[in-house]
Protein backbone atom coordinates (compact mmCIF):
# COMPACT_ATOMS: atom_id res chain seq x y z
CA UNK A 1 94.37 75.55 121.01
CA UNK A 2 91.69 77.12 123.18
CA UNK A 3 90.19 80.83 122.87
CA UNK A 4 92.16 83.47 124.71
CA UNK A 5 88.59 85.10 125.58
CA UNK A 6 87.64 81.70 127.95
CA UNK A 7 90.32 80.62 129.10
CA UNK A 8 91.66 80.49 133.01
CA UNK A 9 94.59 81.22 134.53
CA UNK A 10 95.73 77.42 134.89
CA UNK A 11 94.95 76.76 131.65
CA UNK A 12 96.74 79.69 130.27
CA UNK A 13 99.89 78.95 132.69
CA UNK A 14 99.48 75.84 131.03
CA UNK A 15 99.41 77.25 127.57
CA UNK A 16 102.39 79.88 128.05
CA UNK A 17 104.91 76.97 128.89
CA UNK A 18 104.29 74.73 125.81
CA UNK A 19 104.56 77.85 123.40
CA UNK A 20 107.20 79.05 125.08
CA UNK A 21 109.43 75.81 125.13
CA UNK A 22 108.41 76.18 120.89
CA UNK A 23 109.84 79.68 120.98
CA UNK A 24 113.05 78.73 122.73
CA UNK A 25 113.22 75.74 119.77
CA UNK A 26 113.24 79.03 117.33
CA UNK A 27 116.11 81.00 119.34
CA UNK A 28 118.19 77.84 119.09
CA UNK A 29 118.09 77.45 115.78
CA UNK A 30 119.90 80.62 115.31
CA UNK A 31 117.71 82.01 112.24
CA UNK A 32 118.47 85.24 110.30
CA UNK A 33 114.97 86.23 108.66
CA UNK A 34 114.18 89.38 107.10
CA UNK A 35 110.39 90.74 106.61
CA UNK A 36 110.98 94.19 107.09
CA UNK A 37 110.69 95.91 103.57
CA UNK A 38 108.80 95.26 100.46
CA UNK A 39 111.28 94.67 98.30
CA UNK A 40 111.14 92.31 94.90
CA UNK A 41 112.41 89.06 95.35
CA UNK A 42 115.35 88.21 92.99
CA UNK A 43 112.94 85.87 91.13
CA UNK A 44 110.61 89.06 89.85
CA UNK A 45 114.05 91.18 89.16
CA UNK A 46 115.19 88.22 86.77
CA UNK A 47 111.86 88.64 84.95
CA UNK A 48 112.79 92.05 83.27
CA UNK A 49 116.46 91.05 82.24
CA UNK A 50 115.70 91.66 78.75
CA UNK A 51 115.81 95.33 79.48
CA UNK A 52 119.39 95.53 78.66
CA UNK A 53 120.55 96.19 75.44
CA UNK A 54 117.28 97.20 73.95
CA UNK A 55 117.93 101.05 73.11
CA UNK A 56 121.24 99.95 70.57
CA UNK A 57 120.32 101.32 67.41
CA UNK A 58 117.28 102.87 68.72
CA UNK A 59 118.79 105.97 70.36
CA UNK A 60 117.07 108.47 67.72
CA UNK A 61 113.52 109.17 68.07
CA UNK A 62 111.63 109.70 65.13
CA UNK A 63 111.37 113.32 65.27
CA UNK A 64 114.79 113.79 65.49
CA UNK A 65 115.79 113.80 68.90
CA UNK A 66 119.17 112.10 70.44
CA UNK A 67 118.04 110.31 73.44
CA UNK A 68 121.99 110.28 74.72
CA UNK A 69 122.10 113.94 75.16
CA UNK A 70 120.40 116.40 77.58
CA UNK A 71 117.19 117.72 77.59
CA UNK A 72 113.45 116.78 77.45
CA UNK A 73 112.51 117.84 80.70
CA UNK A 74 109.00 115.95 80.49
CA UNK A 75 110.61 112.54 79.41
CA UNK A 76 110.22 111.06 75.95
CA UNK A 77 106.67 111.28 74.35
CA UNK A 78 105.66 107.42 74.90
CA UNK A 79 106.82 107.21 78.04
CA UNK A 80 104.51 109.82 79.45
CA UNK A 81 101.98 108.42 77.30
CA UNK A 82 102.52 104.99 79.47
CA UNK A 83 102.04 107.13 82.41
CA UNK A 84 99.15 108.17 81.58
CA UNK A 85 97.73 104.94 80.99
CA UNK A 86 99.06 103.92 84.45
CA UNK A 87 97.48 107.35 86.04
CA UNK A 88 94.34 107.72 83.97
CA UNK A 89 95.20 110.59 82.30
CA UNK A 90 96.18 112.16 78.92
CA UNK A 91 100.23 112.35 78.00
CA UNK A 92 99.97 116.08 78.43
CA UNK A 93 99.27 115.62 81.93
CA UNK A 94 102.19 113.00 82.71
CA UNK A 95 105.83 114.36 83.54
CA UNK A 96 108.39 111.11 83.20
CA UNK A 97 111.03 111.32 85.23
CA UNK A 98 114.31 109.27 86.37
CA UNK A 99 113.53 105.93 88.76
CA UNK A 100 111.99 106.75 92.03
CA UNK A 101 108.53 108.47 92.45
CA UNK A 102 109.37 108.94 96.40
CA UNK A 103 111.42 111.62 94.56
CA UNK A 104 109.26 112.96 92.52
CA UNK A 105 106.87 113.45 95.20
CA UNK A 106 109.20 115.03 97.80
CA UNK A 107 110.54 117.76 95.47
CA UNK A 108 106.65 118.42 94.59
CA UNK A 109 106.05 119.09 98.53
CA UNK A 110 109.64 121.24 98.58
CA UNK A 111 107.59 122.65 95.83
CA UNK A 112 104.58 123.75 97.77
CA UNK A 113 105.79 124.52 100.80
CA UNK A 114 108.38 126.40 99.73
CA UNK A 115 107.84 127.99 96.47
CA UNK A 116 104.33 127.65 96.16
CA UNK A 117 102.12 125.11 93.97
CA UNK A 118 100.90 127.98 92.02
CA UNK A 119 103.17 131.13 92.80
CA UNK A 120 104.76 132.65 95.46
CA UNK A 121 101.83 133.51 97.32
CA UNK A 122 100.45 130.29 97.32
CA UNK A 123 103.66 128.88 99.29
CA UNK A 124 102.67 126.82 102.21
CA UNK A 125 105.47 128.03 104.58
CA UNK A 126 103.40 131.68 104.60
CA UNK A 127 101.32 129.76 106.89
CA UNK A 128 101.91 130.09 110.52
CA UNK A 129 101.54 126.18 110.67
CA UNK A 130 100.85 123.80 107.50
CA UNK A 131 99.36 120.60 108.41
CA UNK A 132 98.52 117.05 106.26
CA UNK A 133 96.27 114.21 107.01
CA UNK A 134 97.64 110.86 107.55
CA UNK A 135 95.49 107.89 107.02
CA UNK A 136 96.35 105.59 109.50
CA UNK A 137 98.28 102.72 109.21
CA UNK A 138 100.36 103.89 106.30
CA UNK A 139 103.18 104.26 104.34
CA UNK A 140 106.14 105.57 106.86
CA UNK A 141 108.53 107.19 103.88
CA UNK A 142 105.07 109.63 102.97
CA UNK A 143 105.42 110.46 106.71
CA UNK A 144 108.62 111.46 106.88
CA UNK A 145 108.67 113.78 104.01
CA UNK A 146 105.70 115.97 105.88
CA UNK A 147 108.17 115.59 108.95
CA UNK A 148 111.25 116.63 107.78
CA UNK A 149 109.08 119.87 106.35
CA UNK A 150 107.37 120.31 109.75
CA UNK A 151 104.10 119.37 108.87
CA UNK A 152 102.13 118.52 111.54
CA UNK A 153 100.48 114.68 110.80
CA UNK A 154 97.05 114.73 111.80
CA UNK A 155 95.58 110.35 112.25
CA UNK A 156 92.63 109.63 110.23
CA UNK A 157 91.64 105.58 110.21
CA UNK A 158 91.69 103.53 107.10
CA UNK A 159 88.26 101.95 107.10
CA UNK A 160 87.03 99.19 104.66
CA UNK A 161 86.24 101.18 101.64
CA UNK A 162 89.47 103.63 102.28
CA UNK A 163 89.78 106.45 104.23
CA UNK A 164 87.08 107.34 107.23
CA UNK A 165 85.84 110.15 104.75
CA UNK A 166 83.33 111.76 107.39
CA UNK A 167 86.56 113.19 109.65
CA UNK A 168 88.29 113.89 106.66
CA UNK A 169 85.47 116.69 105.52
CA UNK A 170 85.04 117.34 109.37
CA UNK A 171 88.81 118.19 110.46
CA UNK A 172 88.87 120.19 106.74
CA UNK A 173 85.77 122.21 107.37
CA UNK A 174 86.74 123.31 110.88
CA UNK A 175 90.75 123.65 110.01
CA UNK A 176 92.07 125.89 107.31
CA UNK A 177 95.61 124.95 108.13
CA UNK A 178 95.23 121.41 106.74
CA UNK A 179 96.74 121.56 102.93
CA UNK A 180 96.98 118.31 101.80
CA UNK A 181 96.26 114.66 102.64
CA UNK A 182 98.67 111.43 101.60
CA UNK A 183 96.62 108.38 100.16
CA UNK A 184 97.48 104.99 98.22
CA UNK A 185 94.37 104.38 96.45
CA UNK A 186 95.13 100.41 95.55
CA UNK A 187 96.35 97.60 97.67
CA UNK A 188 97.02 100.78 100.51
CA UNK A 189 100.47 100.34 102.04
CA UNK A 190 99.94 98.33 104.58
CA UNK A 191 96.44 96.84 104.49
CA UNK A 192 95.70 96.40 101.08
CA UNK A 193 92.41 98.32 100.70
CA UNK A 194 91.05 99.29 97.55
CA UNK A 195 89.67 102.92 97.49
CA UNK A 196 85.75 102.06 97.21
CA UNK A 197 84.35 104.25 93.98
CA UNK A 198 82.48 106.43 96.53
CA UNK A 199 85.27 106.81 98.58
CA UNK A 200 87.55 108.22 94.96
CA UNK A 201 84.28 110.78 94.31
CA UNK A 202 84.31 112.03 97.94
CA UNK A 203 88.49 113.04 98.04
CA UNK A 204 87.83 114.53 94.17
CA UNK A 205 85.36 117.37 95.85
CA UNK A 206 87.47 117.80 98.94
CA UNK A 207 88.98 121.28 97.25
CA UNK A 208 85.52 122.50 97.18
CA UNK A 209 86.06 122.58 101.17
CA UNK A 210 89.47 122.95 101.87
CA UNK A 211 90.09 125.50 98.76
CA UNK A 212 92.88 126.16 96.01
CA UNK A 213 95.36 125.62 97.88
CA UNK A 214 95.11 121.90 98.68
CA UNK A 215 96.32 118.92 97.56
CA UNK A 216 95.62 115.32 97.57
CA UNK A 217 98.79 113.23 97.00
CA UNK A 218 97.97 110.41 95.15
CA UNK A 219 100.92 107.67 95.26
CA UNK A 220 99.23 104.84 93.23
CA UNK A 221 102.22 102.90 93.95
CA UNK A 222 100.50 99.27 93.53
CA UNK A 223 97.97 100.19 90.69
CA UNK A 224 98.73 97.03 88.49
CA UNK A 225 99.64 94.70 91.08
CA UNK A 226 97.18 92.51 90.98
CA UNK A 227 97.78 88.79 92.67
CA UNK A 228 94.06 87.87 91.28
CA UNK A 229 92.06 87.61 88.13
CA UNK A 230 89.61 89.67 88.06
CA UNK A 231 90.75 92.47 90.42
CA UNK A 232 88.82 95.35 91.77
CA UNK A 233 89.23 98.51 89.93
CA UNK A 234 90.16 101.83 90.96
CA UNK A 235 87.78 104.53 89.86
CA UNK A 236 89.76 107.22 87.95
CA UNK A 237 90.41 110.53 90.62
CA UNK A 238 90.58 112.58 87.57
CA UNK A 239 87.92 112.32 85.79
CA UNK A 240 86.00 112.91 89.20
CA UNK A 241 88.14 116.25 89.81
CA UNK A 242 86.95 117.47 86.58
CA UNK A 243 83.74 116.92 87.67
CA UNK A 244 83.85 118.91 90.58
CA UNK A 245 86.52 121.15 89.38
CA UNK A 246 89.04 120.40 90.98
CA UNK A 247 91.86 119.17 89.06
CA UNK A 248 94.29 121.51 90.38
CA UNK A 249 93.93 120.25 94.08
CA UNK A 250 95.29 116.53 92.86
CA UNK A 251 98.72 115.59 92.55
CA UNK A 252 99.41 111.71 91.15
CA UNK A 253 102.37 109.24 91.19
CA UNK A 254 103.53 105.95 89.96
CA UNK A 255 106.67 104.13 88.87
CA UNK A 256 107.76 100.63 87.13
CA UNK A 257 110.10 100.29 90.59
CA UNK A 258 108.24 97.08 91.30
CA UNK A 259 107.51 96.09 87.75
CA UNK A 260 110.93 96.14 86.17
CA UNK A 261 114.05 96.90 88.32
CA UNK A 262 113.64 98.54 91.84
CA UNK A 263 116.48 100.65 91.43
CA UNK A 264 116.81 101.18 87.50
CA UNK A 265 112.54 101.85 86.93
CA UNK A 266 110.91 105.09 85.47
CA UNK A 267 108.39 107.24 87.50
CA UNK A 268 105.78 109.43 86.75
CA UNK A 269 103.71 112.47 88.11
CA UNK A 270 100.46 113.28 86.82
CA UNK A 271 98.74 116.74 87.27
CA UNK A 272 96.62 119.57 85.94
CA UNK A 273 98.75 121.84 83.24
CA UNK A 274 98.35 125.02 85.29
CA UNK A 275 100.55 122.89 88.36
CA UNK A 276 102.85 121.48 86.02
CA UNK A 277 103.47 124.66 84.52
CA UNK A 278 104.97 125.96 88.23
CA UNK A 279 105.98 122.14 88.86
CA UNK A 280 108.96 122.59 85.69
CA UNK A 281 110.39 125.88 86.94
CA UNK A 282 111.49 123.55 89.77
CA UNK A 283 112.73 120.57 87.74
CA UNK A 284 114.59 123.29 85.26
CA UNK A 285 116.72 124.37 88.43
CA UNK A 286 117.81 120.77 89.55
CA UNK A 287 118.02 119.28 86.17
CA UNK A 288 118.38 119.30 81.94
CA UNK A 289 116.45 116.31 81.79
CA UNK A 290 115.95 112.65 82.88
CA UNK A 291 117.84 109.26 81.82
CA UNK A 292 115.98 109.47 78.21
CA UNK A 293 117.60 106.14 77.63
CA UNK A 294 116.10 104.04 80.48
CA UNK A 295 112.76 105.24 79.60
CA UNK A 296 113.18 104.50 75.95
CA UNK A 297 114.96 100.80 77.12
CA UNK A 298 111.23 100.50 78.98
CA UNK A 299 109.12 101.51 76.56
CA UNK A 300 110.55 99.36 73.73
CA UNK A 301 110.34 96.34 76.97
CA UNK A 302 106.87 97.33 77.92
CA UNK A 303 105.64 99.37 75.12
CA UNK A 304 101.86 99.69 76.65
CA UNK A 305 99.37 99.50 79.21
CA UNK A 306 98.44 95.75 77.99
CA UNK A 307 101.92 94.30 78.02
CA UNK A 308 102.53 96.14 81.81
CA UNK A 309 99.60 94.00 82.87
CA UNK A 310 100.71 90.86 80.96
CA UNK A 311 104.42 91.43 82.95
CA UNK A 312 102.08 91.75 85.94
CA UNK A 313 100.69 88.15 85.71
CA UNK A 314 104.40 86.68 85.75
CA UNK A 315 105.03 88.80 89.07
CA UNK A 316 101.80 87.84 90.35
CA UNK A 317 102.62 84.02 89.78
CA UNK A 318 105.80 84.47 91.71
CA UNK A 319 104.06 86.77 94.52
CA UNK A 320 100.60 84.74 95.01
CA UNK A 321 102.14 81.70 97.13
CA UNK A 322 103.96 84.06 99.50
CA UNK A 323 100.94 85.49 100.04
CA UNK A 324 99.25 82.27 100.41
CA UNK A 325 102.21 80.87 102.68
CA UNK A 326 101.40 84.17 104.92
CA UNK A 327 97.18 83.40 105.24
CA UNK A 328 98.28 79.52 105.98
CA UNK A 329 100.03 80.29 109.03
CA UNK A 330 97.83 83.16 110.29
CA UNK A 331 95.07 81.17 109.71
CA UNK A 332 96.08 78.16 110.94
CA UNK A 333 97.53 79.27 114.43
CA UNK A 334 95.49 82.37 114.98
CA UNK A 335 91.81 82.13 113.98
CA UNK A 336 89.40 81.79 116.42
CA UNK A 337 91.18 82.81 119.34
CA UNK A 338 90.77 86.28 120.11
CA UNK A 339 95.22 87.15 119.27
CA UNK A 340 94.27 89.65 116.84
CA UNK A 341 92.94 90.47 113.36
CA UNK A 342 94.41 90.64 109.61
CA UNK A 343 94.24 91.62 106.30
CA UNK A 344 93.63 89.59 103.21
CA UNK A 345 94.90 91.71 100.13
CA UNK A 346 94.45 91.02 96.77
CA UNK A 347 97.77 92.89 95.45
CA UNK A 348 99.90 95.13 96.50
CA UNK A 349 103.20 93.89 98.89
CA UNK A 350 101.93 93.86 102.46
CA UNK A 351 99.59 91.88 105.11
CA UNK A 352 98.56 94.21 107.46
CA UNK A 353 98.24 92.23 110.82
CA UNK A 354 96.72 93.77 114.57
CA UNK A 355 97.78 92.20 117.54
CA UNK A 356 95.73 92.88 120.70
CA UNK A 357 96.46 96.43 121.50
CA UNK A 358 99.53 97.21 123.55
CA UNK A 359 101.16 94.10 122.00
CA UNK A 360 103.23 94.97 119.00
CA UNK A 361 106.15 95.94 120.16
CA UNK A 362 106.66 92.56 122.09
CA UNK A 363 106.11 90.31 119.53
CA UNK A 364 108.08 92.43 117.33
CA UNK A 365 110.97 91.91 120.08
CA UNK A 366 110.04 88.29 120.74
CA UNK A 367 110.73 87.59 116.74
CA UNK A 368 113.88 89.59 116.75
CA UNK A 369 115.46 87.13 119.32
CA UNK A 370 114.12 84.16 117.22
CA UNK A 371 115.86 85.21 113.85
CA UNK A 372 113.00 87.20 112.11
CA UNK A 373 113.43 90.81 111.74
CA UNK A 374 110.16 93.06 111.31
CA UNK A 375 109.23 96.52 110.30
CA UNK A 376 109.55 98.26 113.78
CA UNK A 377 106.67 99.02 115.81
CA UNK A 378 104.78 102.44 114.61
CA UNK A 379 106.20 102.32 111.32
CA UNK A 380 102.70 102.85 109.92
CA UNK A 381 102.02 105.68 112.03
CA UNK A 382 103.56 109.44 111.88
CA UNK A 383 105.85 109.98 114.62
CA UNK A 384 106.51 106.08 114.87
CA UNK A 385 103.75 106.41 117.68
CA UNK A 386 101.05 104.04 117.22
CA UNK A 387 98.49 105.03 119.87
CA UNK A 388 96.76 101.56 120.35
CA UNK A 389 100.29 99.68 119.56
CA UNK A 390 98.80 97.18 118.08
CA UNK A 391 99.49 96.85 113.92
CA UNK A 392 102.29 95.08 112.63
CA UNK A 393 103.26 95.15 108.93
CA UNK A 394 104.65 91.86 106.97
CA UNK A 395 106.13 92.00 103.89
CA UNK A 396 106.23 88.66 102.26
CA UNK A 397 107.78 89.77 98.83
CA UNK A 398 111.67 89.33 98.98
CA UNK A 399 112.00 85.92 101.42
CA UNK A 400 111.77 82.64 99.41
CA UNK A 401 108.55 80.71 100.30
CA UNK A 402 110.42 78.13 101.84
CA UNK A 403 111.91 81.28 104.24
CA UNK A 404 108.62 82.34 104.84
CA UNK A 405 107.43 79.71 105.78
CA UNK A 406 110.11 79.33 109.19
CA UNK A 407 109.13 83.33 109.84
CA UNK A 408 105.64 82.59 109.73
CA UNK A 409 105.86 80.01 112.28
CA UNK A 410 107.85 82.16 114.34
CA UNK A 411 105.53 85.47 114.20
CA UNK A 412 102.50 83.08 115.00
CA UNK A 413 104.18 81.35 117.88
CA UNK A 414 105.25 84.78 118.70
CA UNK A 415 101.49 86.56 118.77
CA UNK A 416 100.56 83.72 120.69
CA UNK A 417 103.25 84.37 123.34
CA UNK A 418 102.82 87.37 124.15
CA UNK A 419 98.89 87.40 123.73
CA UNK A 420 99.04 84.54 126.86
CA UNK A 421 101.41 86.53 128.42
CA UNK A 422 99.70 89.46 128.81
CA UNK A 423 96.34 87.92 130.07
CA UNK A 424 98.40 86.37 132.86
């Protein structure tokens, strides 16, 4: 198949018909695929069956406490431990809570904004407008918390090495109104970037410019999910902060959602003791503690940093040809001929794929009528407005690799459509 870039009008009228006549094949065929989230797939769920059960006879810790009954508002002492393997940071630093981090993190922000990180007076909603960077694409759910809030989303470009650090320290030194920014330091929802060490250093010192009363939300989401031996590390934020001094300006979160069960996991937030101090006055109000037995159930399953990544491997085996199914196809119809541009992650649950700008919403529609559902156009953007229209996000995780591989062929014969189309 010849290079969009060289290519003539006959030879692309040419072109358009034979894919297109493939596309129609697709629509016939009458296909229900799904790529649109990043959930497990049933094979990685089955790998932590052995959770249930495991507390019987183990429902009394060893200093005396009755993990059935309320209280404990941290979690249980090893399971914040675990966090703070996971987060890089000492138990006293790790709250534990019940499944979902998303939570975790939104009732931190109600926090803020509301109540104030640190005290009334350090409320966000004093401010006549409160506004949070965005690194762009991204994950839409970290969006839509700062939306719901009114937080105004301000675009700054995932490079690399992570995020374009130069306007992040230019919009914060020109814009007082900016208190906070949203980041996934490994395997970055959706392009898989890995925070570069330099990168980690430069977002540490970022309270020296934008004060007290900001915060970096750190949503390691993907930090053990390697698909590689080997795998690049992620300098520790913390230990940076401390450096600078500014441990108080950084917020972290994590979970086991995509280790052990998606809906049954443990989560964690990580931060300085002077914000987790204000943090528990919230927790107290909406709750006398967490499921105490889940996180004991994980801890006596997981137990410690080194089994988590030992778990990992097993996910990683199941994980790693999905991956490889998704490269084959974009490789194989795409490269070379000027339809667009792609990720290649080494972890995390998402291929991050550009299309020639203005073309994302079209193929997303084109694949729709063929059977294969997508995340919808702009996901990755606040507002659901990407400006260029251009990225798509696949998640390969939950569709068998014998699935994936009829979606892939789809999407590609898809790009290509519309990427003739539009030149003619």
């Amino acid at each position: 198949m010849m290079n969009l870039e060289n290519a003539s009008q006959e030879e692309l009228k040419s072109w358009e018909e034979k894919i297109a006549a493939k596309y129609q094949q697709f629509k016939d065929a009458d296909l229900k695929l799904d790529l649109t989230r990043g959930k497990p797939g049933n094979a990685q769920l089955d790998l932590s069956d052995a959770l249930e059960g495991l507390p019987k006879n183990k429902m009394i810790l060893e200093n005396g406490t009755d993990l059935r009954n309320y209280g404990g508002l941290d979690g249980i002492p090893a399971a914040r431990k675990l966090g703070g393997e996971m987060l890089g940071l000492p138990e006293s630093e790790v709250i534990c809570g019940d499944h979902s981090s998303l939570s975790l993190m939104y009732l931190y922000m109600l926090h803020a904004y509301y109540h104030g990180s640190q005290g009334a007076e350090t409320a966000w909603a004093k401010e006549s407008e409160v506004k949070f960077l965005a690194i762009v694409p991204g994950y839409d759910r970290h969006f839509t918390i700062c939306e719901e809030l009114g937080i105004r989303l301000i675009n700054v470009n995932m490079l690399a090495d992570g995020p374009d650090m130069d306007k992040v320290e230019e919009l914060l030194s020109n814009d007082p109104q900016i208190k906070g920014m949203w980041c996934v330091p490994k395997y970055s929802n959706p392009t898989g970037c890995v925070y570069a060490d330099k990168v980690v250093e430069r977002i540490a010192a970022l309270g020296k410019i934008a004060g007290p009363n900001f915060r970096v939300m750190w949503d390691n989401a993907y930090g053990v999910h390697d698909l590689q031996e080997n795998p690049q590390e992620l300098a520790n934020v913390m230990d940076y902060c401390r450096k600078y001094g500014t441990e108080d300006n950084l917020i972290l979160t994590a979970s086991t959602s995509k280790i052990t069960i998606a809906g049954g996991g443990i989560s964690f937030l990580g931060a300085s003791g002077k914000n987790l101090e204000h943090f528990r006055k919230r927790l107290a109000v909406m709750s006398i503690g967490p499921n105490k037995l889940n996180q004991q159930r994980h801890l006596l399953f997981l137990k410690n940093i080194e089994d988590v990544r030992l778990h990992m491997q097993k996910h990683a085996e199941i994980l790693r040809p999905k991956f490889e199914m998704v490269q084959k196809h974009l490789e194989s119809g795409l490269a070379g001929k000027a339809m667009g541009s792609w990720c290649k992650p080494e972890g995390g649950y998402f291929v991050s794929f550009d299309s020639n700008p203005g073309l994302a919403k079209e193929i997303i529609r084109l694949s729709a009528e063929a059977g294969v559902k997508l995340t919808p156009a702009g996901a990755t953007f606040p507002y659901g407005q990407d400006p260029e229209d251009e990225n798509i996000r696949l998640a390969p995780t939950f569709p068998s690799v014998e699935d994936l591989d009829q979606a892939m062929q789809i999407f590609v014969t898809c790009v290509q459509l519309a990427s003739v189309r539009q030149l003619m």
